[in-house]
Protein backbone atom coordinates (compact mmCIF):
# COMPACT_ATOMS: atom_id res chain seq x y z
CA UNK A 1 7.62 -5.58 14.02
CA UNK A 2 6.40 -6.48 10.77
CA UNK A 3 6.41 -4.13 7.57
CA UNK A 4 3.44 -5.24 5.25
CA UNK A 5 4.98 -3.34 1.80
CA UNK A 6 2.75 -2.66 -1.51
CA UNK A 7 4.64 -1.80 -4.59
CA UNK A 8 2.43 0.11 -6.87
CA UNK A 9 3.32 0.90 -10.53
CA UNK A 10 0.68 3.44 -11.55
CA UNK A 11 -0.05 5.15 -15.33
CA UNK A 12 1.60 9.24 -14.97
CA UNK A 13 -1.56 10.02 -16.51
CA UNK A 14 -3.41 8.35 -13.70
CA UNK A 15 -0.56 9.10 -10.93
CA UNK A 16 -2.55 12.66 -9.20
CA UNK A 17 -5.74 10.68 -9.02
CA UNK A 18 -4.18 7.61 -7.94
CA UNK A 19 -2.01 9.62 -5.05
CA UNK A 20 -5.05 11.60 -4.19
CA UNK A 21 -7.25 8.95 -3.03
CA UNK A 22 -4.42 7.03 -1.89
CA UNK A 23 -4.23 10.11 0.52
CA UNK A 24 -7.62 11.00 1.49
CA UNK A 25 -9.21 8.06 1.32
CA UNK A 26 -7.47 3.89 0.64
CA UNK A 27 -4.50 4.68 3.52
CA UNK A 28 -6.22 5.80 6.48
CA UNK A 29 -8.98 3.51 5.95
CA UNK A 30 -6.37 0.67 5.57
CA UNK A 31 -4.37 2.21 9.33
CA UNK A 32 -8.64 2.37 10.48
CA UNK A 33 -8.97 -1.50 10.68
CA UNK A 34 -6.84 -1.42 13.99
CA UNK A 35 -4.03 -3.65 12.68
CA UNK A 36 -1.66 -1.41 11.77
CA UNK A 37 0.51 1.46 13.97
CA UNK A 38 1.38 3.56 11.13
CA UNK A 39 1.66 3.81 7.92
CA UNK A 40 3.74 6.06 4.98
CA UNK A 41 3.04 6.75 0.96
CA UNK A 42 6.77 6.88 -0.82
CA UNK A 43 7.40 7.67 -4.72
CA UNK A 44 10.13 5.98 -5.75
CA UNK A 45 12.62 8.23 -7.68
CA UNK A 46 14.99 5.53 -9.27
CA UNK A 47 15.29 3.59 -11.33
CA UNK A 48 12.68 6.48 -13.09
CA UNK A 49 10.42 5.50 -15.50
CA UNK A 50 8.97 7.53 -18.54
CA UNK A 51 5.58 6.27 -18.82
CA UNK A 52 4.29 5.25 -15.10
CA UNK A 53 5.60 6.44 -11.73
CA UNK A 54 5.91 3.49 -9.06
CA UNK A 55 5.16 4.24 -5.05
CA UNK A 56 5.53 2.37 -2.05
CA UNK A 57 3.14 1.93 0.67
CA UNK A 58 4.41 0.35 3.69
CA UNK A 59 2.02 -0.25 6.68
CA UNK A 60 4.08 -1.56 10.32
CA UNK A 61 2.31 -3.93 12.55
CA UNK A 62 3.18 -5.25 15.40
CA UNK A 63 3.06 -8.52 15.31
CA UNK A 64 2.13 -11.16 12.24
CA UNK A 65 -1.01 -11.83 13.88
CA UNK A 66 -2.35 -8.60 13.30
CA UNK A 67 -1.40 -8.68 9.45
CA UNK A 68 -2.96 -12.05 8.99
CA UNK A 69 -6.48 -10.56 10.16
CA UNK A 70 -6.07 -7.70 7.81
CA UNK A 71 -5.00 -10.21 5.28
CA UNK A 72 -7.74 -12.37 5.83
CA UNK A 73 -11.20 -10.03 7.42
CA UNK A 74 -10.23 -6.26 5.59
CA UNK A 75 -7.73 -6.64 2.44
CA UNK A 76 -10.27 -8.33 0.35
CA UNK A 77 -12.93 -5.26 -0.04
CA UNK A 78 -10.38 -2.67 0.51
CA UNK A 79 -8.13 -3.93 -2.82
CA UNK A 80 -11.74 -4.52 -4.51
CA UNK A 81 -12.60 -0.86 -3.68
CA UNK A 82 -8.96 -0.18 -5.33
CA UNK A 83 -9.81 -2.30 -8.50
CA UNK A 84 -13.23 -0.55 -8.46
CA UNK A 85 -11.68 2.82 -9.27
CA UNK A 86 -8.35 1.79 -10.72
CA UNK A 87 -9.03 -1.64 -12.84
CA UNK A 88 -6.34 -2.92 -13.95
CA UNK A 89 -4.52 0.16 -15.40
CA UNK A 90 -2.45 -0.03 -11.78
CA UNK A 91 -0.58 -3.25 -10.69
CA UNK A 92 0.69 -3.46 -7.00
CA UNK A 93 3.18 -6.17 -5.96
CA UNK A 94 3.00 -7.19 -1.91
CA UNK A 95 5.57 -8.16 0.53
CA UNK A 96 6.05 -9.34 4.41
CA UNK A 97 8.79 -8.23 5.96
CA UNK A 98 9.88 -9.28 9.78
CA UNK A 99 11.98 -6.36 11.53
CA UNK A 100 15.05 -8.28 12.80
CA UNK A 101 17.12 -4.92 14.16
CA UNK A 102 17.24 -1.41 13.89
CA UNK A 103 20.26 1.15 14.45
């Protein structure tokens, strides 16, 4: 399995809004392109921060193959569709991780 993780640090003023369409909207059209079996929205309670609040997305695929064509044929006009909205006020961070074992 592979974990496709976005770190998100997002203005508190901006956090509802953000977390709303995040929600409604950027998520299941991201889990829509077929690459991805699930996905899950996490706030991240420390280390806390008193001006932004920072999530985690994490998407699971099954195999690297299917997050290279999201890389490559859907992440472009979904993060411009984030910028769109967002600018630059919110800053994400991405990682690939490969599932070795689970207990």
């Amino acid at each position: 399995m592979i974990l496709y993780v976005v770190s998100v640090v997002v203005p508190k003023n901006r956090a509802d809004e953000w977390e709303a369409w995040m929600t409604k909207k950027h998520i299941a059209d991201v889990v829509a392109t077929g690459k991805f079996k699930s996905a899950r929205l996490l706030r991240v309670l420390i280390p806390e921060s008193t001006s932004h609040i920072h999530f985690s997305v994490q998407y699971l695929a099954e195999t690297i193959e299917q997050y290279d064509d999201y890389r490559i044929y859907f992440a472009p006009k979904l993060q411009a569709d984030h910028t769109a909205i967002f600018g630059t006020s919110v800053t994400a961070s991405r990682e690939v991780l490969e599932e070795i074992k689970v207990w």
